[in-house]
PDB file of N, CA and C in Angstrom:
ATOM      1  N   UNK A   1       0.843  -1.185   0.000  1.00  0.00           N
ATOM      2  CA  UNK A   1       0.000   0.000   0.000  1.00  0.00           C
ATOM      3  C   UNK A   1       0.889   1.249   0.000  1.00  0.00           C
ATOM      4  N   UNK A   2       0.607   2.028  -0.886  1.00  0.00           N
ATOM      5  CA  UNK A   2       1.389   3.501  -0.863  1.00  0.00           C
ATOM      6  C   UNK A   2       0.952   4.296   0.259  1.00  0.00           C
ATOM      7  N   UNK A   3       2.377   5.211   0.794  1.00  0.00           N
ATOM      8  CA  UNK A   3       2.071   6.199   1.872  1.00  0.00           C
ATOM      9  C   UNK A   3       1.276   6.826   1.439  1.00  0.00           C
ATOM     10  N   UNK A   4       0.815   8.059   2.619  1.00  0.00           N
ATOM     11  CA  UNK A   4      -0.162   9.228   2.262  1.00  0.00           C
ATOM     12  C   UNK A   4       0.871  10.003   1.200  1.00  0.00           C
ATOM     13  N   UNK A   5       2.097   9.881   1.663  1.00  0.00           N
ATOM     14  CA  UNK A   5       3.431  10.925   1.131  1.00  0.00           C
ATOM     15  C   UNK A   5       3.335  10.817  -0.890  1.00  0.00           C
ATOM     16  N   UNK A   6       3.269   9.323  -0.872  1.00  0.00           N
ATOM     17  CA  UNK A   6       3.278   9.079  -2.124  1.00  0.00           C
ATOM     18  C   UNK A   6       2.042   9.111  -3.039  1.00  0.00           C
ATOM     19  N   UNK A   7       1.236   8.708  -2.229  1.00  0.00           N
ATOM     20  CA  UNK A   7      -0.544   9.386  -2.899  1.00  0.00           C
ATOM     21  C   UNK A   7      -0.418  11.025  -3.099  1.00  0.00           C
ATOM     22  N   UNK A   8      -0.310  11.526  -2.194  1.00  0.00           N
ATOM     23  CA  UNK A   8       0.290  13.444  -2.238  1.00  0.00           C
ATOM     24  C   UNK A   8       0.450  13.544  -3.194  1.00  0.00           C
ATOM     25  N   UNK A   9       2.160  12.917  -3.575  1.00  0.00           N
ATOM     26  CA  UNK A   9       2.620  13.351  -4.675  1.00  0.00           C
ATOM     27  C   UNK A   9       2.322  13.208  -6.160  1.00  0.00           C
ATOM     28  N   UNK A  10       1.866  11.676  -6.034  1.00  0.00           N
ATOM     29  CA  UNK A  10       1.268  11.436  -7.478  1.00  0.00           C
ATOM     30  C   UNK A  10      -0.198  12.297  -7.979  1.00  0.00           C
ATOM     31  N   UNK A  11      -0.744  12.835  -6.289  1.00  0.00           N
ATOM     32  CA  UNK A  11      -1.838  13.898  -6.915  1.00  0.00           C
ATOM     33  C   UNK A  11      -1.229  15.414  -7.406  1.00  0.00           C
ATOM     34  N   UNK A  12      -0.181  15.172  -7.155  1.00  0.00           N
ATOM     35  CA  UNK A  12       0.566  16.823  -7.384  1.00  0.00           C
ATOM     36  C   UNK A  12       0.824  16.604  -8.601  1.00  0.00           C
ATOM     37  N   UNK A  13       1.567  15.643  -8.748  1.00  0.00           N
ATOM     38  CA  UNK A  13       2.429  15.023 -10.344  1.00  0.00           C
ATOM     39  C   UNK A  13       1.079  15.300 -11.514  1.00  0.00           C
ATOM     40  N   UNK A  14      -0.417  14.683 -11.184  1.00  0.00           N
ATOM     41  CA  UNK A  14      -1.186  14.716 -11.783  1.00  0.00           C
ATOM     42  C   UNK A  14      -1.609  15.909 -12.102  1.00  0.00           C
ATOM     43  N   UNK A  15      -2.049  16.747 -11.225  1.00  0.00           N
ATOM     44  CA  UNK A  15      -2.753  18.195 -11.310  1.00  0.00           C
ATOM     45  C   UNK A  15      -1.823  18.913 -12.071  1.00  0.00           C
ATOM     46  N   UNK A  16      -0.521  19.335 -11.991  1.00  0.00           N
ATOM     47  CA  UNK A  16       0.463  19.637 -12.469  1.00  0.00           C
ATOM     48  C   UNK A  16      -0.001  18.854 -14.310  1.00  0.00           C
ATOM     49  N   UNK A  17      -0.006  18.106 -14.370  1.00  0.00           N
ATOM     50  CA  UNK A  17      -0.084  17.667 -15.519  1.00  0.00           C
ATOM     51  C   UNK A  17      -1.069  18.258 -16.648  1.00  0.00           C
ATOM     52  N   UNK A  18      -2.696  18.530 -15.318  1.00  0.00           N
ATOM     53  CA  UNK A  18      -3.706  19.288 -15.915  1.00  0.00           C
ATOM     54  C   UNK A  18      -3.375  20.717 -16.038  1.00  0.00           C
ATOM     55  N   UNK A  19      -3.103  21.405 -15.195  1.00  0.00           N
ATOM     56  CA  UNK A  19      -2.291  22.378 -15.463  1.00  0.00           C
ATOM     57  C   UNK A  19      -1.646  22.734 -16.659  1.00  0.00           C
ATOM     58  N   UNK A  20      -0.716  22.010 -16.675  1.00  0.00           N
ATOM     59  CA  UNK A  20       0.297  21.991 -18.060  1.00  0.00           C
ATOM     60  C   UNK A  20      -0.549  21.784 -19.422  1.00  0.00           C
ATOM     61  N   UNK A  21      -1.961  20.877 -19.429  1.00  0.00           N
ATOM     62  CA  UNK A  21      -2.725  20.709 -20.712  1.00  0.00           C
ATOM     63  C   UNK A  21      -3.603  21.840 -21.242  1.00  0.00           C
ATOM     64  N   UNK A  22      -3.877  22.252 -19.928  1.00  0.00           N
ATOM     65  CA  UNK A  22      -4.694  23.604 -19.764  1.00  0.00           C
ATOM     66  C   UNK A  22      -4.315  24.807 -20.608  1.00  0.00           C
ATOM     67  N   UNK A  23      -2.573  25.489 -20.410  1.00  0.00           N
ATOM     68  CA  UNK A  23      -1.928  26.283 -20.894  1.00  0.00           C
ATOM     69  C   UNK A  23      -1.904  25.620 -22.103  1.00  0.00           C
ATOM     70  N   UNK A  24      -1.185  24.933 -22.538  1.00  0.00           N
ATOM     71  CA  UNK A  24      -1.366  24.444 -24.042  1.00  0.00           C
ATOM     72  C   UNK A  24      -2.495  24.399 -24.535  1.00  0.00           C
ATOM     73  N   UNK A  25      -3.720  24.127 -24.112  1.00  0.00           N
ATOM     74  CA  UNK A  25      -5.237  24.041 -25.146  1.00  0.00           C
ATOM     75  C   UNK A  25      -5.420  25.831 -25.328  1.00  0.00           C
ATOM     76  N   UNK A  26      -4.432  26.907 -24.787  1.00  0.00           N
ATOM     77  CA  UNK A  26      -4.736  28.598 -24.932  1.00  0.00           C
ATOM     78  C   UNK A  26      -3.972  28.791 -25.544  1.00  0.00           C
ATOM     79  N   UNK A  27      -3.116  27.776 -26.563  1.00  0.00           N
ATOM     80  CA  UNK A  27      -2.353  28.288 -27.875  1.00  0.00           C
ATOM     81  C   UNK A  27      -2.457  27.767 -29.057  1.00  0.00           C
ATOM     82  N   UNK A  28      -2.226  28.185 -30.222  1.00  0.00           N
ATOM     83  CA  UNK A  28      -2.232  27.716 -31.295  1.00  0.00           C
ATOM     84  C   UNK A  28      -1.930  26.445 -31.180  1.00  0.00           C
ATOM     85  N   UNK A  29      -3.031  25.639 -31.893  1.00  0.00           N
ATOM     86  CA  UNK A  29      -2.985  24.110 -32.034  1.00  0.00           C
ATOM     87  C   UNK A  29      -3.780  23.688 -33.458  1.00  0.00           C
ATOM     88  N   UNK A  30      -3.157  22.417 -33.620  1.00  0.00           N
ATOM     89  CA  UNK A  30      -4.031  21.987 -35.103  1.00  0.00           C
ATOM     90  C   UNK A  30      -5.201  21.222 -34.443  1.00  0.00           C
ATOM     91  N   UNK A  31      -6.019  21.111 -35.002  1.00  0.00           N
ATOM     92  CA  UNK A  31      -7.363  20.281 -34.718  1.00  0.00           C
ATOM     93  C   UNK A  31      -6.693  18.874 -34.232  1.00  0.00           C
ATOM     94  N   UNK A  32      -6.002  18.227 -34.845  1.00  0.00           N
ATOM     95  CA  UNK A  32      -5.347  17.229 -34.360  1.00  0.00           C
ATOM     96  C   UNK A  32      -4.753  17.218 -33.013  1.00  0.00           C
ATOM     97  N   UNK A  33      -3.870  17.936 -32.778  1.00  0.00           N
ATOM     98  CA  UNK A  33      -3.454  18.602 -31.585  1.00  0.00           C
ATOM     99  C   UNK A  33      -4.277  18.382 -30.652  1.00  0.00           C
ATOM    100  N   UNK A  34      -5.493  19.629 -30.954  1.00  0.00           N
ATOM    101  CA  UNK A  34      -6.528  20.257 -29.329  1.00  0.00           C
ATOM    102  C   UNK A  34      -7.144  18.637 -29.367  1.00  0.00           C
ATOM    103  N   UNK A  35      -7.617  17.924 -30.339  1.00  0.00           N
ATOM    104  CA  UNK A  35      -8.568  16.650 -29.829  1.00  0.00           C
ATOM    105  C   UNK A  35      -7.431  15.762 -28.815  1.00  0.00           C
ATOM    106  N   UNK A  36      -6.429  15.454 -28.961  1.00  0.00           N
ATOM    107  CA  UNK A  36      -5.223  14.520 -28.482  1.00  0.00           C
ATOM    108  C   UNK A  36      -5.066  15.045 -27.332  1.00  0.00           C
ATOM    109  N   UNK A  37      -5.042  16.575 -27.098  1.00  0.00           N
ATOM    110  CA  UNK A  37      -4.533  17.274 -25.689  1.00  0.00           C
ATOM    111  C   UNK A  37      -5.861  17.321 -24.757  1.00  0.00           C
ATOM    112  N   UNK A  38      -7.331  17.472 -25.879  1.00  0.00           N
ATOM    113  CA  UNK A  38      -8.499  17.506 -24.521  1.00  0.00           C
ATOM    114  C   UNK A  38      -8.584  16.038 -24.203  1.00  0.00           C
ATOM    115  N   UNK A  39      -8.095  14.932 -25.079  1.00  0.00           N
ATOM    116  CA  UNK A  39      -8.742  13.623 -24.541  1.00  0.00           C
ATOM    117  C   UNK A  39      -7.480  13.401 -23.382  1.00  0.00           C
ATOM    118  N   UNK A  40      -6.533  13.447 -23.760  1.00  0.00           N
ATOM    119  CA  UNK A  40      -5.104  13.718 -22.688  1.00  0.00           C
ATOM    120  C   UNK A  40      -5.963  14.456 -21.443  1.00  0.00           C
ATOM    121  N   UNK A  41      -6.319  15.670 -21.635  1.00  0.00           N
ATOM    122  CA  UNK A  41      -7.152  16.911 -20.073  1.00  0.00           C
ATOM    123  C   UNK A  41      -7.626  15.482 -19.237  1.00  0.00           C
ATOM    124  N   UNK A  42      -8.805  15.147 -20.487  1.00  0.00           N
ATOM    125  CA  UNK A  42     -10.019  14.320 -19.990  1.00  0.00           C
ATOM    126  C   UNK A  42      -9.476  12.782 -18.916  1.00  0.00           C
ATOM    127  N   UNK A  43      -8.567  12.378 -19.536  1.00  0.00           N
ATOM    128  CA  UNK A  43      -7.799  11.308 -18.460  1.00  0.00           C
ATOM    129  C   UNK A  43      -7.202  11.675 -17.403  1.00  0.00           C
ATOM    130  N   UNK A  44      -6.923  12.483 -17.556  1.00  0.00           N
ATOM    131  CA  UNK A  44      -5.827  13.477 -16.329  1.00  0.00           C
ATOM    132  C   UNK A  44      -6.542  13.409 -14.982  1.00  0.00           C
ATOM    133  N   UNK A  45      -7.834  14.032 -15.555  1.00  0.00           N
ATOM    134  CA  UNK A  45      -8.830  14.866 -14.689  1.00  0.00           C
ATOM    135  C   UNK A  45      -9.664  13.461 -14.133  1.00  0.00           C
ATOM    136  N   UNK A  46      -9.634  12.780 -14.711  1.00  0.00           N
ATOM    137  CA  UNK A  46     -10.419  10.908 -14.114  1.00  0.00           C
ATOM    138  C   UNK A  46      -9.325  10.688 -13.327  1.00  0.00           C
ATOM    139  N   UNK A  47      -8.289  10.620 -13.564  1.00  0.00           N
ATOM    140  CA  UNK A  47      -7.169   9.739 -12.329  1.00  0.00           C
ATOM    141  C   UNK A  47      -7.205  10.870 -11.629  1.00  0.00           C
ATOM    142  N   UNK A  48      -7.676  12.646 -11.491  1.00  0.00           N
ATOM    143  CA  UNK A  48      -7.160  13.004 -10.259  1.00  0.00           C
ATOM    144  C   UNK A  48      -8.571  12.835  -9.595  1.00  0.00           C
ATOM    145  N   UNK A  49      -9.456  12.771 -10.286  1.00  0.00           N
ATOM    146  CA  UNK A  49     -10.497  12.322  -9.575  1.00  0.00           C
ATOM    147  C   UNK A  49     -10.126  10.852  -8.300  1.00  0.00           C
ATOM    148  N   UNK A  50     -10.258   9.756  -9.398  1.00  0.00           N
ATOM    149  CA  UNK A  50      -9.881   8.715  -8.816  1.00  0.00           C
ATOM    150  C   UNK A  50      -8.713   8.833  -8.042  1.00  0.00           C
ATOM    151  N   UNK A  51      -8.011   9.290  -7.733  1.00  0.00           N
ATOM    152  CA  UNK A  51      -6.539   9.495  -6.670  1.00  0.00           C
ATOM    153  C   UNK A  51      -7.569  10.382  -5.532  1.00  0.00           C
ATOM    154  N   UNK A  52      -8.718  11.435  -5.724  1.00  0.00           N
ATOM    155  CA  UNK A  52      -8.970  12.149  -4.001  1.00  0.00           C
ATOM    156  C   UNK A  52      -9.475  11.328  -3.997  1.00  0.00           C
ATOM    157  N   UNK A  53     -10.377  10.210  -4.507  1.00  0.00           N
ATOM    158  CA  UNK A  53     -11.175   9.704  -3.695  1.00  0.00           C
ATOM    159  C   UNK A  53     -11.057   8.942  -2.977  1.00  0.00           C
ATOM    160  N   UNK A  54      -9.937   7.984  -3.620  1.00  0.00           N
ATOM    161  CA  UNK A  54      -8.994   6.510  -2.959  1.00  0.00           C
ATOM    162  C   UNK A  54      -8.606   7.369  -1.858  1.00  0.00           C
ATOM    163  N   UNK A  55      -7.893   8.316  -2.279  1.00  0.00           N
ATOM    164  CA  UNK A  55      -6.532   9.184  -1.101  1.00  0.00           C
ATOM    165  C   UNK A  55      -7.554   9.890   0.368  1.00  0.00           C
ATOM    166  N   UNK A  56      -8.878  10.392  -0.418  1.00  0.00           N
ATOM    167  CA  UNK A  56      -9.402  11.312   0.924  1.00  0.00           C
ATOM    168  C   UNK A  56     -11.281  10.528   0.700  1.00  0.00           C
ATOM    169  N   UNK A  57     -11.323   9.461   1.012  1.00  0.00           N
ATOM    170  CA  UNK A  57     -12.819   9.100   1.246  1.00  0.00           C
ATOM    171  C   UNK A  57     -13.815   9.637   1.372  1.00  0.00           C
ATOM    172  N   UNK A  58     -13.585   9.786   2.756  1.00  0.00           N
ATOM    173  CA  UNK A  58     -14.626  10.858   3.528  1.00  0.00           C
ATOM    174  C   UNK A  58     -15.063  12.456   2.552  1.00  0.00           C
ATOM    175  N   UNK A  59     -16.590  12.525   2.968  1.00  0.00           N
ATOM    176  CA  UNK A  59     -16.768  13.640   2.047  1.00  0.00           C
ATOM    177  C   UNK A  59     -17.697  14.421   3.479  1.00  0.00           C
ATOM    178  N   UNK A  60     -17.891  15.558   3.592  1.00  0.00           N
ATOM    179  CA  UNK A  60     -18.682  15.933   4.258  1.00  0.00           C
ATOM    180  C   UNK A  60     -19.736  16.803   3.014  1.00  0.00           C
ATOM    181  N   UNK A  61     -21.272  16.309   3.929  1.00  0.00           N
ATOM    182  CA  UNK A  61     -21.951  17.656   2.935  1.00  0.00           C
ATOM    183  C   UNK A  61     -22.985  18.027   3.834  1.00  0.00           C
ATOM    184  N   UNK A  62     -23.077  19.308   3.274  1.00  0.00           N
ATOM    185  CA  UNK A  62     -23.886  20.602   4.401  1.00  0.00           C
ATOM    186  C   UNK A  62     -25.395  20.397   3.999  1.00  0.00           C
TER     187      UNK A  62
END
């Protein structure tokens, strides 16, 4: 089982990643490009999903 330390990081590694797809989909791209980089966003954004939820369970709601 991975530490909390290493769940952390691979959620940092990830977000960072969305981040990075983000700035690139606000520049010149070929159609080829933006489809490859949003389906790239679109996975990103499922594993950081799937990483809080494994990593932080608990949800509170008001």
């Amino acid at each position: 089982m991975a530490s909390i330390d290493d769940r952390l990081n691979e959620i940092r590694y990830v977000r960072n990643d969305i981040w990075r797809y983000r700035r690139r989909l606000q520049s010149e791209l070929s159609d080829l490009e933006r489809k490859i980089l949003e389906e790239r966003l679109l996975e990103r954004q499922s594993a950081f999903e799937r990483l809080l939820a494994t990593t932080f369970p608990f949800t509170l709601t008001l």
